[in-house]
C-alpha atoms as a PDB file:
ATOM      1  CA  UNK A   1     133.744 -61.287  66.768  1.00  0.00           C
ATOM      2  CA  UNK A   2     132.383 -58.343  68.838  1.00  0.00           C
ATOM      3  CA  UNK A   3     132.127 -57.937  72.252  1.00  0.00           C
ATOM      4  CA  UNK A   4     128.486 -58.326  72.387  1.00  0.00           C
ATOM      5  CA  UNK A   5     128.898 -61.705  70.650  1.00  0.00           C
ATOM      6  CA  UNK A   6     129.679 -64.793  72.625  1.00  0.00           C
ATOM      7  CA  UNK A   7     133.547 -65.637  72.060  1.00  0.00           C
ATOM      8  CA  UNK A   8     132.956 -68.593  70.094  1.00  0.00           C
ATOM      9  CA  UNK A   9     129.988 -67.199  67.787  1.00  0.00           C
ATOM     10  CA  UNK A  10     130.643 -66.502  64.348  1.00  0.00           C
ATOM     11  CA  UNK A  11     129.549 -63.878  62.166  1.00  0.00           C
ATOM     12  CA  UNK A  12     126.142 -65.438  61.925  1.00  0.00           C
ATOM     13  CA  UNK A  13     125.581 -65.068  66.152  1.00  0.00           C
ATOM     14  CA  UNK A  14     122.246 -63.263  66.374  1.00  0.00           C
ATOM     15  CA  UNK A  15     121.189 -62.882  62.495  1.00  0.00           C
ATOM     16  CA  UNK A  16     117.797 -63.670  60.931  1.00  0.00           C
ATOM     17  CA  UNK A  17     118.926 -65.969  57.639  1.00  0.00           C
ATOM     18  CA  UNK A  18     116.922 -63.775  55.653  1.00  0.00           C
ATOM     19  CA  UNK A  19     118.201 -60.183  56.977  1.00  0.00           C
ATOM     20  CA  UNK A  20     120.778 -59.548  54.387  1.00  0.00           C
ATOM     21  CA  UNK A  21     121.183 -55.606  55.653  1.00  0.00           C
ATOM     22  CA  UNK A  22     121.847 -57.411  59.626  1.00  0.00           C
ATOM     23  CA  UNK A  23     124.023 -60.195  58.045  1.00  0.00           C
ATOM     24  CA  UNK A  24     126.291 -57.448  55.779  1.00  0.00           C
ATOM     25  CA  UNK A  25     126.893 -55.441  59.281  1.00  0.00           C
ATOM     26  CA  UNK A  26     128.196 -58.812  60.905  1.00  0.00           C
ATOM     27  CA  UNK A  27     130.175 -59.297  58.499  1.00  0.00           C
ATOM     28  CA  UNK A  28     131.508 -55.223  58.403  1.00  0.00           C
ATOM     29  CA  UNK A  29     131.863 -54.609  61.928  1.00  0.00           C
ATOM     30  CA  UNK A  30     132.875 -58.489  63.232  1.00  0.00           C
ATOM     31  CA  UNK A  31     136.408 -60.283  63.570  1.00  0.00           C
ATOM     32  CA  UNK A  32     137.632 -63.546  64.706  1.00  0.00           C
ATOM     33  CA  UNK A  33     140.612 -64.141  66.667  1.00  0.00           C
ATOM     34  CA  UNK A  34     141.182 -67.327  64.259  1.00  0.00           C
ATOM     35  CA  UNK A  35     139.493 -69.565  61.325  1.00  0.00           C
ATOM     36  CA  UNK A  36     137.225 -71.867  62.258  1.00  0.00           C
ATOM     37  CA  UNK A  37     134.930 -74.377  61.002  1.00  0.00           C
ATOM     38  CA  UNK A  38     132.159 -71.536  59.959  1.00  0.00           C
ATOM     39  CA  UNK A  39     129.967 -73.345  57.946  1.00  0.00           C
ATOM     40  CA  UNK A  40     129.862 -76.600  60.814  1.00  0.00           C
ATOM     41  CA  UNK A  41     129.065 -74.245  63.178  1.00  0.00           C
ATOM     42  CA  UNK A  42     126.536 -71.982  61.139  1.00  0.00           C
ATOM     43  CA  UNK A  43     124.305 -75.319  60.850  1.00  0.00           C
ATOM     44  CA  UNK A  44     124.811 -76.276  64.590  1.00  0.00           C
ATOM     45  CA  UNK A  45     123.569 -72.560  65.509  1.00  0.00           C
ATOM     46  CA  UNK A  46     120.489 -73.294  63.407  1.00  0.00           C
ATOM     47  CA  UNK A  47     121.319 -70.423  61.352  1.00  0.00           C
ATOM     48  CA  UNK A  48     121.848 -72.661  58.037  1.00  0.00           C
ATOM     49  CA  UNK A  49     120.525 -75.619  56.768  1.00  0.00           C
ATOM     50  CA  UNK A  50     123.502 -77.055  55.470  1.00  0.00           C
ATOM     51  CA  UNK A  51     126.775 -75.959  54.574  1.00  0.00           C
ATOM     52  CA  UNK A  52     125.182 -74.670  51.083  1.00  0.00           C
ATOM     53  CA  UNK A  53     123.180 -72.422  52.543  1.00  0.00           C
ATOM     54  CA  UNK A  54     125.690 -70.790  54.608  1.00  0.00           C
ATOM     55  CA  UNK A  55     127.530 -69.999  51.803  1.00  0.00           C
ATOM     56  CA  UNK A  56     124.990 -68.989  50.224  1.00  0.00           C
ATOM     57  CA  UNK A  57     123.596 -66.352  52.948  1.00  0.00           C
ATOM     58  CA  UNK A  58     127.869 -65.694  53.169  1.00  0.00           C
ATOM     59  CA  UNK A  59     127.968 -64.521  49.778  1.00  0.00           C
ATOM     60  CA  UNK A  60     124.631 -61.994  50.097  1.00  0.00           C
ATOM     61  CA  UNK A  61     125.717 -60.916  52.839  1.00  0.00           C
ATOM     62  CA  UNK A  62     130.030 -59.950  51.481  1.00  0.00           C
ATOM     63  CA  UNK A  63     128.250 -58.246  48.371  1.00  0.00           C
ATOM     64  CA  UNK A  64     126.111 -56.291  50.214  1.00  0.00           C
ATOM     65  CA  UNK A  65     129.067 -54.597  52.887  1.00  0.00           C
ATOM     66  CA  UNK A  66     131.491 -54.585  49.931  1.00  0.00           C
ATOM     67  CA  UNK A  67     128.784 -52.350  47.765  1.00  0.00           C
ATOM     68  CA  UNK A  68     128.361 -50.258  51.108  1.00  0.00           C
ATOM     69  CA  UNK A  69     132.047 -50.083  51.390  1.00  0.00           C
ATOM     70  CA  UNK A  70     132.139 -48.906  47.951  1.00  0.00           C
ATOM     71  CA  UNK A  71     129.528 -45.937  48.006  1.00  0.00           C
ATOM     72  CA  UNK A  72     130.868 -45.151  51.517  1.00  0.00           C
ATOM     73  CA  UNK A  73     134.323 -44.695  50.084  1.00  0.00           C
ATOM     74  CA  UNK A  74     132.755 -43.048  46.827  1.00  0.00           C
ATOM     75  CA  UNK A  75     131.066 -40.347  49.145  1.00  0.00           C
ATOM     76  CA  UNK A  76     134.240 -39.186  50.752  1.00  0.00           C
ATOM     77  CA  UNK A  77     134.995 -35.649  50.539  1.00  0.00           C
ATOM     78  CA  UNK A  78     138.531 -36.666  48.666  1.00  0.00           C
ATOM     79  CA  UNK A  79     136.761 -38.993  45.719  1.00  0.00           C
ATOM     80  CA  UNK A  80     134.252 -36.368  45.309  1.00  0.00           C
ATOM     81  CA  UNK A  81     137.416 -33.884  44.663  1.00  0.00           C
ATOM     82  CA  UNK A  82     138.294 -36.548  42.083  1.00  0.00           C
ATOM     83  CA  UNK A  83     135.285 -36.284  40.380  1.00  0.00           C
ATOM     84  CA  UNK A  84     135.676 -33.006  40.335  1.00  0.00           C
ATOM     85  CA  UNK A  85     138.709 -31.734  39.009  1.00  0.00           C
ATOM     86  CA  UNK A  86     138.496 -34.309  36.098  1.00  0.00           C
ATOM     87  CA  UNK A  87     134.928 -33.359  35.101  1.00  0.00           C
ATOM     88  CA  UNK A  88     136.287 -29.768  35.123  1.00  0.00           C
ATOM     89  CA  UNK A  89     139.341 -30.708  33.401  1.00  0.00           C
ATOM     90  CA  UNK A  90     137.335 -32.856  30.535  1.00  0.00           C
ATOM     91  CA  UNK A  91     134.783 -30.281  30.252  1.00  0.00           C
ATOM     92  CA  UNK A  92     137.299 -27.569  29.861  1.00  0.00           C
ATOM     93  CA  UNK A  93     139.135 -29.386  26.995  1.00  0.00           C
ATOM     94  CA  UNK A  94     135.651 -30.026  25.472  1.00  0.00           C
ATOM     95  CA  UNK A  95     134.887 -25.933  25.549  1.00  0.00           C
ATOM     96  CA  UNK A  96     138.150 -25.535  24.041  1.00  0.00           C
ATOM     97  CA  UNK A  97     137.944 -27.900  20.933  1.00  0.00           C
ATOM     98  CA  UNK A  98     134.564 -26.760  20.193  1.00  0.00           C
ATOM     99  CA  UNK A  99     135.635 -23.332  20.012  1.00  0.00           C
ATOM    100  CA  UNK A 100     138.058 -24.360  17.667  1.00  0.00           C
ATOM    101  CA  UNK A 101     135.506 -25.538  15.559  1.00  0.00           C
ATOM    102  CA  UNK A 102     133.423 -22.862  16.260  1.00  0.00           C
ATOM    103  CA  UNK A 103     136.323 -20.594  14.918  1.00  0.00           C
ATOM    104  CA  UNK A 104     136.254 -22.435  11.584  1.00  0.00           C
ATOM    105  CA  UNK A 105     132.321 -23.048  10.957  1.00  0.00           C
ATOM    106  CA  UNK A 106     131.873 -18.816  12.059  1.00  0.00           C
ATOM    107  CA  UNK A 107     134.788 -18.201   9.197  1.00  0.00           C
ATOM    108  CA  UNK A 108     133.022 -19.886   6.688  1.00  0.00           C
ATOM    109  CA  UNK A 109     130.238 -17.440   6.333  1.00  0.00           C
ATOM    110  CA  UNK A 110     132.628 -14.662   6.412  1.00  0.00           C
ATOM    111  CA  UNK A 111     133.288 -13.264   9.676  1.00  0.00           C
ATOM    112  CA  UNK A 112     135.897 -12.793  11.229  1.00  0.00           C
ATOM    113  CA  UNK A 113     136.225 -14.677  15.159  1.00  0.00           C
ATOM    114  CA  UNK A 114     138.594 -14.409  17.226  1.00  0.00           C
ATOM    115  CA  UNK A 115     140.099 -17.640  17.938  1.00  0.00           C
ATOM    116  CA  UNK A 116     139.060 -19.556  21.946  1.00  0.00           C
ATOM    117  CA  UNK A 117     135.995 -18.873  24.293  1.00  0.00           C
ATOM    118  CA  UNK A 118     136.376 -14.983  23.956  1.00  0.00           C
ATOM    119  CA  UNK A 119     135.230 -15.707  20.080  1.00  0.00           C
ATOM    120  CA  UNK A 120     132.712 -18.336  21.883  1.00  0.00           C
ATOM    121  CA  UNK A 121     131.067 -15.927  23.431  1.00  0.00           C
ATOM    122  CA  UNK A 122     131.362 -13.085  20.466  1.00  0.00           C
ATOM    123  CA  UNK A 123     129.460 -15.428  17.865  1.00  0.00           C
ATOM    124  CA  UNK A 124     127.000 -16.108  20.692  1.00  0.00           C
ATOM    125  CA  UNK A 125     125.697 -12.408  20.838  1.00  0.00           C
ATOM    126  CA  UNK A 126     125.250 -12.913  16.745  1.00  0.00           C
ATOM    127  CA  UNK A 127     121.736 -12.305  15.421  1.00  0.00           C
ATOM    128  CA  UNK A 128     121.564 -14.959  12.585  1.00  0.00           C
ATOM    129  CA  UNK A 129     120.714 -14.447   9.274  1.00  0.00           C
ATOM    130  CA  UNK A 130     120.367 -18.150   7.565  1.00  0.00           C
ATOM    131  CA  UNK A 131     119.963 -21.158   9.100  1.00  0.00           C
ATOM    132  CA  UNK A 132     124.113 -21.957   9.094  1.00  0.00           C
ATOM    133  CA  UNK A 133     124.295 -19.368  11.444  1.00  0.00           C
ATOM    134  CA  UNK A 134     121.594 -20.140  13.634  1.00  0.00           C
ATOM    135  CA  UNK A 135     123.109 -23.312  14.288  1.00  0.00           C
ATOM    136  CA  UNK A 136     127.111 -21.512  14.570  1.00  0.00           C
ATOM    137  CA  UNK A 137     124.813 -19.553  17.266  1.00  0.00           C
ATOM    138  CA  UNK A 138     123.596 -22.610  19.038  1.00  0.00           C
ATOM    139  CA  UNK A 139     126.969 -24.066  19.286  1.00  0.00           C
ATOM    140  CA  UNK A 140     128.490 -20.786  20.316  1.00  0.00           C
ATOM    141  CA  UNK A 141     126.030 -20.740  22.861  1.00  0.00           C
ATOM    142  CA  UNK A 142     127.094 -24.167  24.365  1.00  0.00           C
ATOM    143  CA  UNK A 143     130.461 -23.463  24.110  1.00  0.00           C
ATOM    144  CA  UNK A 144     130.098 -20.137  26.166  1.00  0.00           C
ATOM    145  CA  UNK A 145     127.954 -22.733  28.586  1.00  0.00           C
ATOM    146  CA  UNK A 146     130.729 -25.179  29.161  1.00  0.00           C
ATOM    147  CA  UNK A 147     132.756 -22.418  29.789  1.00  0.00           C
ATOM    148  CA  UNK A 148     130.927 -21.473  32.633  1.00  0.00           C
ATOM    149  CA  UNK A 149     130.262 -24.748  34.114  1.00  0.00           C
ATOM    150  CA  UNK A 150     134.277 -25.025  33.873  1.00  0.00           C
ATOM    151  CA  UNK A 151     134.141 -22.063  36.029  1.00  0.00           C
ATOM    152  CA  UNK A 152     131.616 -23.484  38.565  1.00  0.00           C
ATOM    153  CA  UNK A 153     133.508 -26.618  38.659  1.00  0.00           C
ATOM    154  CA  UNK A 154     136.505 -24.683  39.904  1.00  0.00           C
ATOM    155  CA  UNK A 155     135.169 -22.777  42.177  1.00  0.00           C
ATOM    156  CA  UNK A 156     133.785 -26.197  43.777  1.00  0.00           C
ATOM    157  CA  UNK A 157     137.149 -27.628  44.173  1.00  0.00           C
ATOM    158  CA  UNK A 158     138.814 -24.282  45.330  1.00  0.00           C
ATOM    159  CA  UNK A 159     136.072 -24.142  48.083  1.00  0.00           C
ATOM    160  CA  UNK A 160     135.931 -28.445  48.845  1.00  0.00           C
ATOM    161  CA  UNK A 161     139.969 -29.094  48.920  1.00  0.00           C
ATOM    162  CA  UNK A 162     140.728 -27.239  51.828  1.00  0.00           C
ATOM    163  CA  UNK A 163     138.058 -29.275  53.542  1.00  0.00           C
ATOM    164  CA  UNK A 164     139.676 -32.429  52.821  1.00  0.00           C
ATOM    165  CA  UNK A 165     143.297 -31.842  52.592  1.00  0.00           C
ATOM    166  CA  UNK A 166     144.127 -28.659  54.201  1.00  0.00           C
ATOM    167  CA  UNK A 167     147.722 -29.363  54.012  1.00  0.00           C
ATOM    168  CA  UNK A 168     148.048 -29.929  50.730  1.00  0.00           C
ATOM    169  CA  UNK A 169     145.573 -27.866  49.701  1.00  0.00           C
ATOM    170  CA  UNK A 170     146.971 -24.708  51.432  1.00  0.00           C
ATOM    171  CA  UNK A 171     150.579 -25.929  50.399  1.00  0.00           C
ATOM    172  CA  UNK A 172     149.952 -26.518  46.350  1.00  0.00           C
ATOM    173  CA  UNK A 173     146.905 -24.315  46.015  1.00  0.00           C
ATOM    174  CA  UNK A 174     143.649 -26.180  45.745  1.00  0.00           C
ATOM    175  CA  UNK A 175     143.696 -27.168  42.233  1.00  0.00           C
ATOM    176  CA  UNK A 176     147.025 -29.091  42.175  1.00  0.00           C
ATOM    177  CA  UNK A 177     146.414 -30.433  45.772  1.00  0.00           C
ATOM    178  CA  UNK A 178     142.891 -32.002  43.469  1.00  0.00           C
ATOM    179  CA  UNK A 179     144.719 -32.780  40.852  1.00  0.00           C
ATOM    180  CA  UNK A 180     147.237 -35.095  42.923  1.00  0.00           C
ATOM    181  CA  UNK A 181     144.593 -36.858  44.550  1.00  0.00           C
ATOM    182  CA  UNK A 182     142.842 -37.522  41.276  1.00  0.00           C
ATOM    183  CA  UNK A 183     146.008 -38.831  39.547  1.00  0.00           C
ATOM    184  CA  UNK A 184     146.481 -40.981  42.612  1.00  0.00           C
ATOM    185  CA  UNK A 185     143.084 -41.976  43.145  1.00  0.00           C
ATOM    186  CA  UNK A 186     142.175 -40.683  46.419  1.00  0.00           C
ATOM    187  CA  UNK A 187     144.111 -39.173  49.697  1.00  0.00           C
ATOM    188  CA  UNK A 188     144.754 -42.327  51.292  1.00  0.00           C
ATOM    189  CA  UNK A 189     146.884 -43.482  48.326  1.00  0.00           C
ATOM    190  CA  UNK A 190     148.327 -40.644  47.922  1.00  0.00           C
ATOM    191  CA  UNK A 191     148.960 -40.740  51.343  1.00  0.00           C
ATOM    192  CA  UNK A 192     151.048 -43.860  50.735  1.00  0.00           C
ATOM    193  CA  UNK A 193     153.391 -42.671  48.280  1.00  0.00           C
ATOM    194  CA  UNK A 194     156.953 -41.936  48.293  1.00  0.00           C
ATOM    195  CA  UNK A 195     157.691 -38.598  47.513  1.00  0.00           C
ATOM    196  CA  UNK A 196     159.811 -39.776  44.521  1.00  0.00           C
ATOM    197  CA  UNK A 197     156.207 -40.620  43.255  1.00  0.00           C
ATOM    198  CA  UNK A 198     154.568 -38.007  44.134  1.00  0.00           C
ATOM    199  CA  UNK A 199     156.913 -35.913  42.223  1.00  0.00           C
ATOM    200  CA  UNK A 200     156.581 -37.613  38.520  1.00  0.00           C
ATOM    201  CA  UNK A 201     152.523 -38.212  39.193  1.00  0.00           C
ATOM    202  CA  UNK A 202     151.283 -37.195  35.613  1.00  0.00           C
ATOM    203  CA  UNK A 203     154.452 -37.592  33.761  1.00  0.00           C
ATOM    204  CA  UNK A 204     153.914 -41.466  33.404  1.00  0.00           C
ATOM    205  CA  UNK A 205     154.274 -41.478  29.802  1.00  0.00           C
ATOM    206  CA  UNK A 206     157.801 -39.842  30.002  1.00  0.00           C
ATOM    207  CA  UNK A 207     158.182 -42.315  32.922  1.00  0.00           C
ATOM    208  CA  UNK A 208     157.572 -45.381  30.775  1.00  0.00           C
ATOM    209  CA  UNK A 209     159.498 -44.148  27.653  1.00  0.00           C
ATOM    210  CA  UNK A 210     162.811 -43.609  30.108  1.00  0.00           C
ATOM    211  CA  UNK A 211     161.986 -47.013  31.308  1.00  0.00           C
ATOM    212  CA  UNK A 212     162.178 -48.211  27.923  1.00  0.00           C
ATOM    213  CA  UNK A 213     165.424 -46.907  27.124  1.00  0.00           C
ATOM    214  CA  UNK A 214     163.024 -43.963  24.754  1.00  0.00           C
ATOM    215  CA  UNK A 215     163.658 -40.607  27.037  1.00  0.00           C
ATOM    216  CA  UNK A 216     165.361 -39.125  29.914  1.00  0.00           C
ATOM    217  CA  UNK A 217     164.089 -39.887  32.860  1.00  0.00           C
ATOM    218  CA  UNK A 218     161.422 -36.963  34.008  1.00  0.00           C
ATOM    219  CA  UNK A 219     162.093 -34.716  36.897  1.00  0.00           C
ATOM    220  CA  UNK A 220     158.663 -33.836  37.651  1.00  0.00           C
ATOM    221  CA  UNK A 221     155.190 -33.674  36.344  1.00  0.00           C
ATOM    222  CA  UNK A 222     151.999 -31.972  36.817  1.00  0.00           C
ATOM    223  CA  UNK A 223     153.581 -30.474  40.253  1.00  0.00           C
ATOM    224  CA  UNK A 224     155.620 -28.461  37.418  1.00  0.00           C
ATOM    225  CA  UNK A 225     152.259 -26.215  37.347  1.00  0.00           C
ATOM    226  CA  UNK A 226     153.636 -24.956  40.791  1.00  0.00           C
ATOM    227  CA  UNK A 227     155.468 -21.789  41.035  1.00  0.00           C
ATOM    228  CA  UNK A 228     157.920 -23.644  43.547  1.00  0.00           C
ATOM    229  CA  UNK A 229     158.689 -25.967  40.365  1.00  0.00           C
ATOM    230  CA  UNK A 230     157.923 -23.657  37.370  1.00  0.00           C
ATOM    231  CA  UNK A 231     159.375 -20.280  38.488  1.00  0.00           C
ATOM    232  CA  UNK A 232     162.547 -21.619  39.702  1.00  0.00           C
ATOM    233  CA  UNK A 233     166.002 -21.486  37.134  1.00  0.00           C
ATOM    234  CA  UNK A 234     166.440 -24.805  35.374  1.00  0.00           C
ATOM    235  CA  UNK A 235     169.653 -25.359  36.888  1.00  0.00           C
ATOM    236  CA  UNK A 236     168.062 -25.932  39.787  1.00  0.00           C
ATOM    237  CA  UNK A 237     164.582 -27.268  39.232  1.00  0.00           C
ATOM    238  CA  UNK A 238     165.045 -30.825  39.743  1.00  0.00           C
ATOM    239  CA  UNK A 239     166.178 -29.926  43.567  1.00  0.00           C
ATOM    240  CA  UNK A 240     162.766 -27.444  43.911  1.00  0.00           C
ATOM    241  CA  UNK A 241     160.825 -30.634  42.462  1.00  0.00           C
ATOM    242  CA  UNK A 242     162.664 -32.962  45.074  1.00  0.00           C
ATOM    243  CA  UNK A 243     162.049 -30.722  47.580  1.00  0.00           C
ATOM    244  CA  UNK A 244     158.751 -29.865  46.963  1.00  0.00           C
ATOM    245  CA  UNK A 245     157.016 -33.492  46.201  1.00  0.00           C
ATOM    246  CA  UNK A 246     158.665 -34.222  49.364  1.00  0.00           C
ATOM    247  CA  UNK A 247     156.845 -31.953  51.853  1.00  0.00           C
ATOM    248  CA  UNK A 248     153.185 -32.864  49.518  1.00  0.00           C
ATOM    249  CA  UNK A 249     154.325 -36.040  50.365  1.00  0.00           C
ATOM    250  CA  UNK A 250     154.645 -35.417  53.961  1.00  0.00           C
ATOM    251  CA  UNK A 251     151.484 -33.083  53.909  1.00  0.00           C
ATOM    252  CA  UNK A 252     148.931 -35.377  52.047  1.00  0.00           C
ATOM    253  CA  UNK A 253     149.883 -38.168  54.917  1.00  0.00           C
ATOM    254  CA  UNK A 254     149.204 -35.458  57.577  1.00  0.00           C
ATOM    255  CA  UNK A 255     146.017 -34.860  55.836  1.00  0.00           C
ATOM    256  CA  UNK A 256     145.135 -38.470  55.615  1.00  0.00           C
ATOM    257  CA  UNK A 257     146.134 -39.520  59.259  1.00  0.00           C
ATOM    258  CA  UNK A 258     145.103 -36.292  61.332  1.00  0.00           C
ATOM    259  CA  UNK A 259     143.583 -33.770  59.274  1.00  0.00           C
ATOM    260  CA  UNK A 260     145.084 -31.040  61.152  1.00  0.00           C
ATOM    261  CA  UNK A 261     146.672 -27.759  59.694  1.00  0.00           C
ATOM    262  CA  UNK A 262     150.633 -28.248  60.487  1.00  0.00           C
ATOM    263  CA  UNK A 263     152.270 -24.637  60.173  1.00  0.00           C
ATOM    264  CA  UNK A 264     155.523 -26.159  60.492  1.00  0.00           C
ATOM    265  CA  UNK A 265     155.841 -28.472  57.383  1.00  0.00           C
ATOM    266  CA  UNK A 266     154.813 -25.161  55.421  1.00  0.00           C
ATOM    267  CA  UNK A 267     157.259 -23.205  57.182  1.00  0.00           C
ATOM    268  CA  UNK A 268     160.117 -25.852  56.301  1.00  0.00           C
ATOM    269  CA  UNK A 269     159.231 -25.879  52.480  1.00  0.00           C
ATOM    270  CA  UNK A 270     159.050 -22.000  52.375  1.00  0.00           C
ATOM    271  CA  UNK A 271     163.115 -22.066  53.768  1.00  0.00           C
ATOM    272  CA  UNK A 272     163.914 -24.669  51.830  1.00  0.00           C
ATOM    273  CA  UNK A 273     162.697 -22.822  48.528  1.00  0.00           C
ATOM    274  CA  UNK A 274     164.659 -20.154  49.752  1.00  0.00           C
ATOM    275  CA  UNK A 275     167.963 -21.553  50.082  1.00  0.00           C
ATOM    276  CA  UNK A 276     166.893 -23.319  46.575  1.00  0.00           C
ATOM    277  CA  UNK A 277     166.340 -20.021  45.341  1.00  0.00           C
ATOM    278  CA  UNK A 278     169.285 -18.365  46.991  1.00  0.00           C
ATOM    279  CA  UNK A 279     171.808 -20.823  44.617  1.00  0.00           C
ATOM    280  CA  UNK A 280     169.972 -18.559  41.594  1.00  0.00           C
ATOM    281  CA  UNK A 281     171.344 -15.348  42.891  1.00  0.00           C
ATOM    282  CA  UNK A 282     174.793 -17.221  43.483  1.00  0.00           C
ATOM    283  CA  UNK A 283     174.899 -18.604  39.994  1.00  0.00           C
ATOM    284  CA  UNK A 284     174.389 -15.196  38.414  1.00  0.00           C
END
């Protein structure tokens, strides 16, 4: 257990039965050197009445850390990233199929919109007429609201990734660097990954249909987004891709394990990506 706990004492040492916050904190912050007979002892201490009721008090007291693990680990700056760039993701395709709708409802009455959130925001400034278009109004209206919250989302996760991966962030641009940690559900996993993973993370469809004999096997996914990936000749894109996942890979676990702002990892992509680039010039 802890040091202030005799070396025998269990988790129990010290604990009112019926202080589940105390008992959850034990349990959190303790250790044992070995198993021992818990329960045996638990009643000996006077802390149980029987083995029943240590389990008992056991099991109030593992829900309650594992629920304060959970909003702990919910809390981090890297989950609330997460949240982020999905919720901006979902509400963006949300603004966009509306205003496809809205393009076809605002038609109807004969007028002509313009097709996306520019038309959105065109049938917004309508004055209506009849009560169709007072509604097309009202839905323009929400469309040209989504858009914005899009736009507030995204300036949230420009502003909070740098904060919690400054590697990556500063390496993919802050939006990919979210969009990574989303797909792998947090830093520390991402952390964790090879960079052969780190590369195809959001092509796992095309992953499982190579797998099935269906497709060729993908070289990248959403890291494709990246200039280092996107703007480079297809002859050579599957070496930018390698090369690339592997310094995100190398940066995220930076990140993760120091937080510190390594120059040199973004100074050894940059040359790589030049002699990648440098074969383009050759080729021609």
């Amino acid at each position: 257990m802890t040091d202030e706990r005799p070396a025998r004492a269990g988790w129990f040492a010290d604990v009112d039965p019926g202080n589940v916050d105390a008992a959850a904190a034990a349990v959190r912050e303790g250790s044992a050197d070995r198993p021992r007979a818990w329960p045996s002892e638990a009643v000996a201490a006077g802390f149980a009445d029987d083995e029943d009721a240590y389990y008992d008090a056991l099991r109030a007291a593992t829900l309650r850390a594992t629920r304060e693990a959970v909003a702990e680990r919910e809390r981090a700056d890297d989950q609330q990233l997460k949240h982020a760039v999905r919720a901006m993701d979902d509400v963006e395709r949300t603004a966009n199929e509306l205003a496809e709708r809205l393009a076809e409802w605002a038609g109807s009455v004969d007028r002509d919109v313009p097709a996306g959130i520019d038309g959105a925001r065109e049938v917004a400034a309508w004055s209506p007429e009849t009560p169709a278009e007072e509604r097309i109004v009202s839905l323009a209206e929400h469309v040209v609201d989504l858009d914005a919250e899009r736009a507030e989302l995204r300036s949230f996760v420009e502003s909070h990734a740098p904060e919690a991966a400054p590697n990556l962030a500063a390496m993919a641009g802050p939006v990919l660097a979210a969009r990574l940690i989303s797909l792998a559900g947090g830093l520390e996993p991402l952390a964790k990954k090879p960079a052969g993973t780190v590369q195809v993370l959001g092509a796992e469809d095309a992953l499982f249909a190579h797998l099935r004999g269906r497709g060729s096997s993908p070289k990248h996914g959403v890291i494709f987004t990246h200039e280092h990936v996107r703007g480079t000749h297809p002859e050579h894109r599957g070496s930018a891709a390698r090369a690339f996942a592997g310094k995100l890979a190398l940066a995220a676990r930076i990140d993760h394990y120091s937080g510190e702002y390594k120059q040199s990892v973004h100074d050894d992509l940059e040359d790589r990506m030049a002699t990648i680039r440098a074969r383009e010039g050759g080729d021609e």
